[in-house]
N, C-alpha and C. Protein backbone atom coordinates (compact mmCIF):
# COMPACT_ATOMS: atom_id res chain seq x y z
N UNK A 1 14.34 10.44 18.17
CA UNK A 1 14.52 9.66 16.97
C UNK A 1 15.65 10.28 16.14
N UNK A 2 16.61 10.14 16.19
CA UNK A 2 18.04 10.69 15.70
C UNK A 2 18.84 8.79 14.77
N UNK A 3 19.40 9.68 13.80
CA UNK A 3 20.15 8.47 13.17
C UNK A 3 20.69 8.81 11.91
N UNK A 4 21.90 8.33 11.64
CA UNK A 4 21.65 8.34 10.09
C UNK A 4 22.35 7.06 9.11
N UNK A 5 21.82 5.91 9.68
CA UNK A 5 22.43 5.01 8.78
C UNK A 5 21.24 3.95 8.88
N UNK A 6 21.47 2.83 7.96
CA UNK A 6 20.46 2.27 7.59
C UNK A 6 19.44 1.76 8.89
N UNK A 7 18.72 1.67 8.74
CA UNK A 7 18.27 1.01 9.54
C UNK A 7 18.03 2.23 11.10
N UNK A 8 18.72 2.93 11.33
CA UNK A 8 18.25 3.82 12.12
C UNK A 8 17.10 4.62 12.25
N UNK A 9 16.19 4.82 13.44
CA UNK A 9 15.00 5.90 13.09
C UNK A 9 15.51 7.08 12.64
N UNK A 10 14.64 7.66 11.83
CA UNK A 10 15.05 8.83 11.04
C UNK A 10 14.45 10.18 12.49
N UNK A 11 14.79 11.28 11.89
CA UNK A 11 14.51 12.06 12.83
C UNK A 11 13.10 12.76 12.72
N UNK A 12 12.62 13.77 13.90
CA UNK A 12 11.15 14.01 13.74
C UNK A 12 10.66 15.03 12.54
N UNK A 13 11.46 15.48 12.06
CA UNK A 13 11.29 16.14 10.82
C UNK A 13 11.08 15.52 9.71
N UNK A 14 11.47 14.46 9.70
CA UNK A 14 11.63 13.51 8.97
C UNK A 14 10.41 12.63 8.73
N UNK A 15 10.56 12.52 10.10
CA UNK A 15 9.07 11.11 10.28
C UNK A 15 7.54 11.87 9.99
N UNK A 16 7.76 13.57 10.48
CA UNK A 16 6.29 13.92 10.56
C UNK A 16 6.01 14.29 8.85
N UNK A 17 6.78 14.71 8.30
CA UNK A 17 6.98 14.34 6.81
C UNK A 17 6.39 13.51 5.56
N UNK A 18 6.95 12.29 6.20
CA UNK A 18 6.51 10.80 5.82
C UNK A 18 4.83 10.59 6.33
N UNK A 19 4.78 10.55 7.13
CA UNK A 19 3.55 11.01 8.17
C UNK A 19 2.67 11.66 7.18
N UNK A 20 2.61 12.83 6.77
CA UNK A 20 1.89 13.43 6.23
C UNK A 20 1.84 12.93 4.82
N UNK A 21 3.00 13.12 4.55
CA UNK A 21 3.05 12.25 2.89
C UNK A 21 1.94 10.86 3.03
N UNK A 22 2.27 10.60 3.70
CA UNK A 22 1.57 8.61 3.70
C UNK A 22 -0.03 9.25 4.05
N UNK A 23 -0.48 10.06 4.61
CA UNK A 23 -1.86 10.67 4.97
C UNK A 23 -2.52 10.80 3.93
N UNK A 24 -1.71 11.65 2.58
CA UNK A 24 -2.06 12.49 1.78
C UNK A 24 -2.51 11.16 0.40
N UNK A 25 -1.26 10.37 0.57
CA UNK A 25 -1.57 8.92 -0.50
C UNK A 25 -2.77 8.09 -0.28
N UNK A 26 -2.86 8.56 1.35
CA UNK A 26 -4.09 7.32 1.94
C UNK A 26 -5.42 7.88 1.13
N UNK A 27 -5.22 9.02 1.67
CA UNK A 27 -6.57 10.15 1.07
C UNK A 27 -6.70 10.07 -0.56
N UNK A 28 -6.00 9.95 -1.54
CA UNK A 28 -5.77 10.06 -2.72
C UNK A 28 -6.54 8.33 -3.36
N UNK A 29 -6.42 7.47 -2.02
CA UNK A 29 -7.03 6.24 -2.46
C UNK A 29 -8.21 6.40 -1.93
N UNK A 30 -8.61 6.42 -0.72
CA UNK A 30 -10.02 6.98 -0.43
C UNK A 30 -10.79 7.77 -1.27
N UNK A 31 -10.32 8.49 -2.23
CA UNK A 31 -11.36 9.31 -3.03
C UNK A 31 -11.35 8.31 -4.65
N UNK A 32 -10.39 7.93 -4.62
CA UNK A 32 -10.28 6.81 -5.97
C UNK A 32 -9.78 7.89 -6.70
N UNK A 33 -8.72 8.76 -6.40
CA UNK A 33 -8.31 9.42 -7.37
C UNK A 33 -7.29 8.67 -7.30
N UNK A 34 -6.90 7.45 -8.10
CA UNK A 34 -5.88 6.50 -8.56
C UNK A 34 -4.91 7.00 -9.33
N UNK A 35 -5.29 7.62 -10.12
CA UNK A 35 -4.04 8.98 -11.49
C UNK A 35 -3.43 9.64 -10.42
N UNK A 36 -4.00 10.22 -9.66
CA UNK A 36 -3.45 11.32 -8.67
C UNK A 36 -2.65 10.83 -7.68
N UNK A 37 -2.91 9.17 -7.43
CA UNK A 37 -2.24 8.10 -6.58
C UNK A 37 -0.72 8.04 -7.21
N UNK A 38 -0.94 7.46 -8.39
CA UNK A 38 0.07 6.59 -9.15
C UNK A 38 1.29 7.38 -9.39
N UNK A 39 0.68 9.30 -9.20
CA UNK A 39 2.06 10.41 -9.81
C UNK A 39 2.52 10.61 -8.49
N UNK A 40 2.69 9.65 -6.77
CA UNK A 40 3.03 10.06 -5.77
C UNK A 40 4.13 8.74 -5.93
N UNK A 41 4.63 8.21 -7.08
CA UNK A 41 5.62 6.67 -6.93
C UNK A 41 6.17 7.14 -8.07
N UNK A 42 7.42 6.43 -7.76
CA UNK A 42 8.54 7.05 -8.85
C UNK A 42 8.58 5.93 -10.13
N UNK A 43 9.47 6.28 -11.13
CA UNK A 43 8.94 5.60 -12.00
C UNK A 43 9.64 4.27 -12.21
N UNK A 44 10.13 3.73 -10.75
CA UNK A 44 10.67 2.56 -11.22
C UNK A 44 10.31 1.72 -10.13
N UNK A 45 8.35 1.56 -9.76
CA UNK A 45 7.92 1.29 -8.67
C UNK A 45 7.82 -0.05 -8.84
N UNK A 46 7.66 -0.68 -7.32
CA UNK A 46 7.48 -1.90 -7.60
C UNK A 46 5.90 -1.92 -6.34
N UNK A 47 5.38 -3.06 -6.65
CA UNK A 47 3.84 -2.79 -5.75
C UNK A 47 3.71 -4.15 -5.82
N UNK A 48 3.49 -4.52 -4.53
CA UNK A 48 3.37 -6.32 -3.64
C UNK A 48 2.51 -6.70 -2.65
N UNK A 49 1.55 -7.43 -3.01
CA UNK A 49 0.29 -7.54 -2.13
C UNK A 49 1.03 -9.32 -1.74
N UNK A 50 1.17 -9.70 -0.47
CA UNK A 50 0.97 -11.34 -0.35
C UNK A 50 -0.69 -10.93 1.03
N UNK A 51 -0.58 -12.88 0.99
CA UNK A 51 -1.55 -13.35 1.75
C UNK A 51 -0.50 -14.67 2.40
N UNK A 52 -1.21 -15.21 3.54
CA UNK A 52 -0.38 -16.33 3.75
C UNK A 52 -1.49 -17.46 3.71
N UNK A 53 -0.88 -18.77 3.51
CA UNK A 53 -1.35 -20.25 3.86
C UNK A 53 -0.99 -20.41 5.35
N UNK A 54 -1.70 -20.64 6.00
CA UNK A 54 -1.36 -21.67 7.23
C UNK A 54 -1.03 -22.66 7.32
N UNK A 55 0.14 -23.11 7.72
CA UNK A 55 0.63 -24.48 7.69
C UNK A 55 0.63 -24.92 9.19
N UNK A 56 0.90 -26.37 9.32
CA UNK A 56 1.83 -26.63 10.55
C UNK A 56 2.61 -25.74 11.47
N UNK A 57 2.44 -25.23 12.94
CA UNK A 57 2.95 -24.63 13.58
C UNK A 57 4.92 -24.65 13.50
N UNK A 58 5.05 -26.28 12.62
CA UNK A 58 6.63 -26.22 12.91
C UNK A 58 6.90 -25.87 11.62
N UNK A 59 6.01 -25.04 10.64
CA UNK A 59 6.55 -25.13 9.27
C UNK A 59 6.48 -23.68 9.11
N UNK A 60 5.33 -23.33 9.75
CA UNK A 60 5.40 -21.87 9.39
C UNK A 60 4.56 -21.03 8.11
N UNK A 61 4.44 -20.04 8.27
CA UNK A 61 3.50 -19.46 7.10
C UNK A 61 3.91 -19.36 5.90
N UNK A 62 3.44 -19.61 4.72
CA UNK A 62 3.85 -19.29 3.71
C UNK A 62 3.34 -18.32 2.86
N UNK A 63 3.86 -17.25 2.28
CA UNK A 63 3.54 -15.79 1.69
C UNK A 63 3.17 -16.81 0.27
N UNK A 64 1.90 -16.07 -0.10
CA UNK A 64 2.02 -16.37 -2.01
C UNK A 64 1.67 -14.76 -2.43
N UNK A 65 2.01 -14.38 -3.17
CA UNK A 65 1.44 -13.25 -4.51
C UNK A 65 0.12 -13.22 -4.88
N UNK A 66 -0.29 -11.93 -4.69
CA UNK A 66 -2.06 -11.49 -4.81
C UNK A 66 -2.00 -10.66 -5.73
N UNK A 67 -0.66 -9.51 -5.90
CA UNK A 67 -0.45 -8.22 -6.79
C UNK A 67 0.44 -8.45 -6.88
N UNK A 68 1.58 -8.63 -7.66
CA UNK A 68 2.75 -7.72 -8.14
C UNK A 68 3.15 -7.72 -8.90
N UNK A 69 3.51 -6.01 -8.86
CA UNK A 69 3.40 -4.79 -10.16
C UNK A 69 4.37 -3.97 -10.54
N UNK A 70 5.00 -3.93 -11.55
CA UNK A 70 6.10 -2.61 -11.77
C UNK A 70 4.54 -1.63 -12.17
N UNK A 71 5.25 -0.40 -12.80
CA UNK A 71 4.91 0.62 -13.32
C UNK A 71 3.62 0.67 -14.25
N UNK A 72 4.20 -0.37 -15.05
CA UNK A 72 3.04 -0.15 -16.20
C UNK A 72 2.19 -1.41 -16.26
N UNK A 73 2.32 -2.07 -14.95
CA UNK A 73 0.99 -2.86 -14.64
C UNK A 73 0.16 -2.59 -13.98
N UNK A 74 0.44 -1.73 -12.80
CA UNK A 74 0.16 -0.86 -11.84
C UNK A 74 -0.86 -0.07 -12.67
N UNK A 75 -0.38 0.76 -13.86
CA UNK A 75 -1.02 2.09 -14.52
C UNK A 75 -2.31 1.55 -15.31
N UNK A 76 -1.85 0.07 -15.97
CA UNK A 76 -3.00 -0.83 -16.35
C UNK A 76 -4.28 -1.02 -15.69
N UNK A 77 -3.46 -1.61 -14.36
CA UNK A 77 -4.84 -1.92 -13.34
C UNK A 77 -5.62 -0.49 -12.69
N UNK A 78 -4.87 0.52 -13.02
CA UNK A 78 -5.54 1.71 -12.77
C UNK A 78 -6.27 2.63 -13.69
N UNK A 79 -6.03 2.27 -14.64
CA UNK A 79 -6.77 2.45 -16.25
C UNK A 79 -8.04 1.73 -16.60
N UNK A 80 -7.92 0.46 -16.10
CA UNK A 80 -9.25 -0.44 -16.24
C UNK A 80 -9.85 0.18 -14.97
N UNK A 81 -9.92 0.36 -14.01
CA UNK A 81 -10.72 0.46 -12.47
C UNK A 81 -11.41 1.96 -12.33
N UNK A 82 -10.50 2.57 -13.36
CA UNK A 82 -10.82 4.30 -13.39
C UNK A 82 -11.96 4.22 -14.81
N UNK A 83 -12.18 3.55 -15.29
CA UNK A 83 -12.80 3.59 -16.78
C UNK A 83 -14.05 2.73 -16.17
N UNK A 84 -15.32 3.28 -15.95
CA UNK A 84 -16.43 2.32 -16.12
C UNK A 84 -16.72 1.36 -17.04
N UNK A 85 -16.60 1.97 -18.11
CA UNK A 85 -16.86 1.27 -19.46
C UNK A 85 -15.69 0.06 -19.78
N UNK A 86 -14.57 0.05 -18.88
CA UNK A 86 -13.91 -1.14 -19.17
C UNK A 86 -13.95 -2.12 -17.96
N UNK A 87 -14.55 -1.89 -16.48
CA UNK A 87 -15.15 -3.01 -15.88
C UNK A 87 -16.59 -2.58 -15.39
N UNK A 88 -16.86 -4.09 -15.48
CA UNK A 88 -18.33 -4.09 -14.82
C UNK A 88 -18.22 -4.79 -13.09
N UNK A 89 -17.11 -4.92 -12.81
CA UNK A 89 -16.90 -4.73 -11.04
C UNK A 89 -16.74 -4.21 -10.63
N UNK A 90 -16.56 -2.71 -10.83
CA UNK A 90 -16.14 -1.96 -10.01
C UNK A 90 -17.27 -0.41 -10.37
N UNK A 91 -18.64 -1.04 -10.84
CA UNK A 91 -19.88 0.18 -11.51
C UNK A 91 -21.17 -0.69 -11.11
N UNK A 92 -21.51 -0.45 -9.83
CA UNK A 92 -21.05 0.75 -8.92
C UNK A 92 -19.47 0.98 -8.43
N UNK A 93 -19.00 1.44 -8.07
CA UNK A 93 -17.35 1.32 -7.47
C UNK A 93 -18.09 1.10 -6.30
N UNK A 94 -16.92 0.04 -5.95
CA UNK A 94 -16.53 -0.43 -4.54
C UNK A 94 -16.83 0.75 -3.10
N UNK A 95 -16.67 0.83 -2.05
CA UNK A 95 -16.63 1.84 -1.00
C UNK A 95 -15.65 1.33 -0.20
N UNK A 96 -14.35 2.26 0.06
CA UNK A 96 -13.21 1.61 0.79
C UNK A 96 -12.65 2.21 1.55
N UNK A 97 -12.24 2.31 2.73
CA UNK A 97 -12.00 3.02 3.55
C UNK A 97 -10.51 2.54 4.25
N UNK A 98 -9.09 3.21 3.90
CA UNK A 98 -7.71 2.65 5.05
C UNK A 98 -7.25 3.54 5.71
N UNK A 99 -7.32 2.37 6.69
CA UNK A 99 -6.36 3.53 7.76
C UNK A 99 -5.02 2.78 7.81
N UNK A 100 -4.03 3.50 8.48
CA UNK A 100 -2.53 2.98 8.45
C UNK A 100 -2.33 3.35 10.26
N UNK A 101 -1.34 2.79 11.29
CA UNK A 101 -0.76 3.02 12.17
C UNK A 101 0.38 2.64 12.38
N UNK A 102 0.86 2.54 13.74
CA UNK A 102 1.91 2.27 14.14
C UNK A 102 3.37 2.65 13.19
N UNK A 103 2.97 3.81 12.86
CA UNK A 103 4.40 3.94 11.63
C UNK A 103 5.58 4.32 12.29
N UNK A 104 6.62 3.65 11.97
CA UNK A 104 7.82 4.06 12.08
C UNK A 104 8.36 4.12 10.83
N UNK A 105 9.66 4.77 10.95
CA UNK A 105 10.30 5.65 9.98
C UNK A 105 11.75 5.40 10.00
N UNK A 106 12.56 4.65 9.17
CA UNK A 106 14.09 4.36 9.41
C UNK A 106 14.87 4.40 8.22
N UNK A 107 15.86 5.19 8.55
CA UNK A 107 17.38 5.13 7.33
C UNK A 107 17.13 4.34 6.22
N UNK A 108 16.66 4.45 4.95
CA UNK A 108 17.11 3.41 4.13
C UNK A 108 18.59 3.04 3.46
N UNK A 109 18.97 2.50 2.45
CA UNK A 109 19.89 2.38 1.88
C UNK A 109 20.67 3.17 1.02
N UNK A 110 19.64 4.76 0.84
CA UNK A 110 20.62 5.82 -0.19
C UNK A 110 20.24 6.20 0.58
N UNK A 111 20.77 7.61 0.64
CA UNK A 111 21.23 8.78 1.16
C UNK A 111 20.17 9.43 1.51
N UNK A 112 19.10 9.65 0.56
CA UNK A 112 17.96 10.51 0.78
C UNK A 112 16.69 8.89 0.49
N UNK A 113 16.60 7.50 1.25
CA UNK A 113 15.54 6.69 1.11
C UNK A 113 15.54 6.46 2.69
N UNK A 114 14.00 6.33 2.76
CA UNK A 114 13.66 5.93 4.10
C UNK A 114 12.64 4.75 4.00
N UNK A 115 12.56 3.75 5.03
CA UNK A 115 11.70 2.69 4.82
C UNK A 115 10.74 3.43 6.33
N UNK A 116 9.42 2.73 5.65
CA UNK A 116 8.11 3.29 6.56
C UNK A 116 7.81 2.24 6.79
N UNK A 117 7.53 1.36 8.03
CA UNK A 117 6.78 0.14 8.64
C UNK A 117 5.37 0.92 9.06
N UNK A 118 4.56 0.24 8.49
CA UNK A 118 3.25 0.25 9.48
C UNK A 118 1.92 -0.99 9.32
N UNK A 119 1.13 -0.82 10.33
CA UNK A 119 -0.12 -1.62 10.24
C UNK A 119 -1.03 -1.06 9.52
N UNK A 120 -1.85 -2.43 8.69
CA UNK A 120 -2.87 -1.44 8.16
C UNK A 120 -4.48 -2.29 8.51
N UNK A 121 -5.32 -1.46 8.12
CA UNK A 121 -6.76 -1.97 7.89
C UNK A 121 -7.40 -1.21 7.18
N UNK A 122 -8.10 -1.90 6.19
CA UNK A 122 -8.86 -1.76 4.97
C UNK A 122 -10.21 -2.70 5.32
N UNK A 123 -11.46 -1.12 5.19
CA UNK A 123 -12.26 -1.57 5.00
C UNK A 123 -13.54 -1.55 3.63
N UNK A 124 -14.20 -2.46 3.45
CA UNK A 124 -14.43 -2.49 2.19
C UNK A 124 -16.02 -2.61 1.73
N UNK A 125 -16.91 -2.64 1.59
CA UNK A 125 -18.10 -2.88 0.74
C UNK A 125 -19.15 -2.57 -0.41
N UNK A 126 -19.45 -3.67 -0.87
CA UNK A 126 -20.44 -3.80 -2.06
C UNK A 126 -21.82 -3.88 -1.62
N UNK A 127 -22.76 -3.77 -2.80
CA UNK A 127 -24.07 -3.90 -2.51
C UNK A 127 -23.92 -5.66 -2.30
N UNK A 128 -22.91 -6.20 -2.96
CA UNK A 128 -23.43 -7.84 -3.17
C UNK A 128 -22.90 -8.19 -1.64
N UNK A 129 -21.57 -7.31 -0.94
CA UNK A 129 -21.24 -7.91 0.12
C UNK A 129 -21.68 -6.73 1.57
N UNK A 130 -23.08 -6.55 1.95
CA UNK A 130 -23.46 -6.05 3.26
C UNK A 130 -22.86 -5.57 3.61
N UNK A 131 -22.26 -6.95 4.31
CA UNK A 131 -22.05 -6.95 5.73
C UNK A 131 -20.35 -6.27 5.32
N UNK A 132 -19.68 -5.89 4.47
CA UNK A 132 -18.17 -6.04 4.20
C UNK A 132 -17.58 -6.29 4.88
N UNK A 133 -16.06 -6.12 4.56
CA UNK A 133 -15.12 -7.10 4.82
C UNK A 133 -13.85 -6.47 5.16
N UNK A 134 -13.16 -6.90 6.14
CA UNK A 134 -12.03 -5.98 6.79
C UNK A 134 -10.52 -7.02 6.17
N UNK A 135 -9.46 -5.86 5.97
CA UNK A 135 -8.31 -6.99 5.58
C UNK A 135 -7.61 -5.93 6.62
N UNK A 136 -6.33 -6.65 7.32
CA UNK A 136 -5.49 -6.18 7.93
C UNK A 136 -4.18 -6.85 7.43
N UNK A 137 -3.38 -5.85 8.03
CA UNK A 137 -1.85 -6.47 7.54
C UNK A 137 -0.55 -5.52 8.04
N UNK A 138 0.80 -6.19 7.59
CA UNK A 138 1.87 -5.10 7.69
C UNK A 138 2.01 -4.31 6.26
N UNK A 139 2.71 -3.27 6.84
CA UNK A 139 3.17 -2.65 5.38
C UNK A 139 4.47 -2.30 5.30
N UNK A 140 5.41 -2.03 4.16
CA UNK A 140 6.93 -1.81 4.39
C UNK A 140 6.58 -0.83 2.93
N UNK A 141 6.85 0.16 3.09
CA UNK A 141 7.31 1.46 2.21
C UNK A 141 8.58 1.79 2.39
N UNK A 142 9.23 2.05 1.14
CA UNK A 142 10.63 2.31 0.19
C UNK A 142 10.22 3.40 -0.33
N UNK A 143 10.41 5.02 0.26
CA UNK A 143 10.80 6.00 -0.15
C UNK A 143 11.40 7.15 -0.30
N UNK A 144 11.29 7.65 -1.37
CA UNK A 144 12.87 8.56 -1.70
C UNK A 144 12.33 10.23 -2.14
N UNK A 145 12.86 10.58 -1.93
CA UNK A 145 13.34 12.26 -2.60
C UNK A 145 12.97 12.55 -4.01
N UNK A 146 12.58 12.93 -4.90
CA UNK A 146 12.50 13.17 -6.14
C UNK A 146 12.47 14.92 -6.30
N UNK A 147 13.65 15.48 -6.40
CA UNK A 147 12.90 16.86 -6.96
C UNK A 147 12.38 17.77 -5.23
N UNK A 148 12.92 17.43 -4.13
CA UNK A 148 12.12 17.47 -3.03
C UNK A 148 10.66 17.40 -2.86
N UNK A 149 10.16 16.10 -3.25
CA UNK A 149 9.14 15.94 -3.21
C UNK A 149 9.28 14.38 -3.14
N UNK A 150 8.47 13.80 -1.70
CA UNK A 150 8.76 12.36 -1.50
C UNK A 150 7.72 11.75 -2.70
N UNK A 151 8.17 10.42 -2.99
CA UNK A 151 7.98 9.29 -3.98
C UNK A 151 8.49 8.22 -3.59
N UNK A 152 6.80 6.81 -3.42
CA UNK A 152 6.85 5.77 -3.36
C UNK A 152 7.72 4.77 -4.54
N UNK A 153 8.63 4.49 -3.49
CA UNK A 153 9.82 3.35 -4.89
C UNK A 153 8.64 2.18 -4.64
N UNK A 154 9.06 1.69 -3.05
CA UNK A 154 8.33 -0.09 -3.43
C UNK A 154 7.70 0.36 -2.52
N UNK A 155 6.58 -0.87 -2.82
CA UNK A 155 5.53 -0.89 -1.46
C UNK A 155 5.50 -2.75 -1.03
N UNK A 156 5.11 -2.94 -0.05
CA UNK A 156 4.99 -4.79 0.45
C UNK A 156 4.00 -4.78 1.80
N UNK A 157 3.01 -5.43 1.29
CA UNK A 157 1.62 -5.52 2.09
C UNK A 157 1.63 -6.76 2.15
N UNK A 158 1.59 -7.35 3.75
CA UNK A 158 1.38 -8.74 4.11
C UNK A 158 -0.07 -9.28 5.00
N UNK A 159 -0.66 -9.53 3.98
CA UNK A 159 -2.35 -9.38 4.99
C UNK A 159 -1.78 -10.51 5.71
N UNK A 160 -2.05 -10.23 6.60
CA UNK A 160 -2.96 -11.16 8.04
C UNK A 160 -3.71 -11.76 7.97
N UNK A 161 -4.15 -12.80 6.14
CA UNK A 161 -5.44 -13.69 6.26
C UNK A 161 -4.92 -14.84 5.47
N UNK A 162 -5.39 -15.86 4.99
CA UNK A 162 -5.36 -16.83 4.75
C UNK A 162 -6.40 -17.21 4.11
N UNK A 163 -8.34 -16.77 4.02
CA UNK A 163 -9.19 -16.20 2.97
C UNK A 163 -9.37 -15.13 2.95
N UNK A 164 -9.71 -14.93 1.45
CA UNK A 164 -9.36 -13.43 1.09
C UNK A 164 -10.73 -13.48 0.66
N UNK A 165 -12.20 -12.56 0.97
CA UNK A 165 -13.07 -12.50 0.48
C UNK A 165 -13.60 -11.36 -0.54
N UNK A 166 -13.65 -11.35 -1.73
CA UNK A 166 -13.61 -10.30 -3.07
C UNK A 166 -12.18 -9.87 -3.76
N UNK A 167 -12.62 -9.37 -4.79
CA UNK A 167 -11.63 -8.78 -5.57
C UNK A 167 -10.51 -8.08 -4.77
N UNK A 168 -9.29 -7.94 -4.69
CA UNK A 168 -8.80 -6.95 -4.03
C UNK A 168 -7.72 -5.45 -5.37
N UNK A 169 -8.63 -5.90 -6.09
CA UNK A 169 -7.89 -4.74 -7.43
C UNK A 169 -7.72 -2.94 -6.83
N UNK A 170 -8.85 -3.24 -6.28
CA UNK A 170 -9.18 -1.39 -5.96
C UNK A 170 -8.90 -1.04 -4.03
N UNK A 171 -8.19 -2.03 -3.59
CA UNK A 171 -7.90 -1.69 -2.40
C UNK A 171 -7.17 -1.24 -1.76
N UNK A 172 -5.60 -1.73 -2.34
CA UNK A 172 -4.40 -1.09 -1.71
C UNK A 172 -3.89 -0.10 -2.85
């Protein structure tokens, strides 16, 4: 994995890096330490959940908007979800579990940005929902260098569904 222009795989130093970085964010949502989440994205993040409609095979899918967030909507929705006392959906909290694969790792557009492709699955349950509920999807991560220390610019999550069953505030 050698490269250095856009779009090229980045190298294994590189990737096992990202790798670990993206491990460490996954883990940081698994425990719901969301504060501890939010200081791993730089401060001019952008955060994008779609879903698609199914259409006609000759028309093709269409993406709509589930999340998206700069900075201080992001910190909002993580302010209400971290505070019991300001929702009553998430007390009990949710139980959520993601994993990420297939990552690759390629050149971004500055000097020190790399874009991360991977698959994901998120799993999820409530007392109200048993049996819970699995979402899958792609993911595209935009990140950069800060200080030598990597930081999420953008993130873009494309579930793989068409119904979406529960809240999805506390998932990605």
């Amino acid at each position: 994995m050698t490269g250095s222009t856009t779009g090229n795989a980045a190298d294994d130093h590189i990737y096992i890096s990202i790798q670990r970085f993206l491990n460490l964010e996954g883990d940081c949502l698994n425990r719901r330490a969301f504060h501890e989440w939010l200081d791993l994205w730089s401060d001019d993040l952008h955060y994008r959940v779609t879903a698609q409609v199914s259409q006609d095979a000759a028309v093709g899918t269409l993406d709509y908007a589930i999340i998206d967030e700069d900075a201080a909507g992001l910190k909002a929705r993580i302010d209400q979800i971290s505070n019991p006392r300001l929702t009553h959906a998430e007390n009990p909290p949710t139980l959520v579990r993601r994993f990420f694969s297939n990552l690759l790792v390629e050149h971004g557009d500055g000097p020190d940005d790399y874009v991360a492709k991977s698959s994901i699955l998120v799993y999820r349950t409530r007392s109200q929902l048993p049996d819970g509920s699995l979402y899958a999807g792609a993911r595209r991560d935009v990140l950069c260098r800060v200080n030598g220390n990597w930081r999420l610019m953008r993130r873009s999550i494309c579930l793989d569904q068409t119904v979406l069953v529960g809240s999805l505030s506390v998932i990605f």
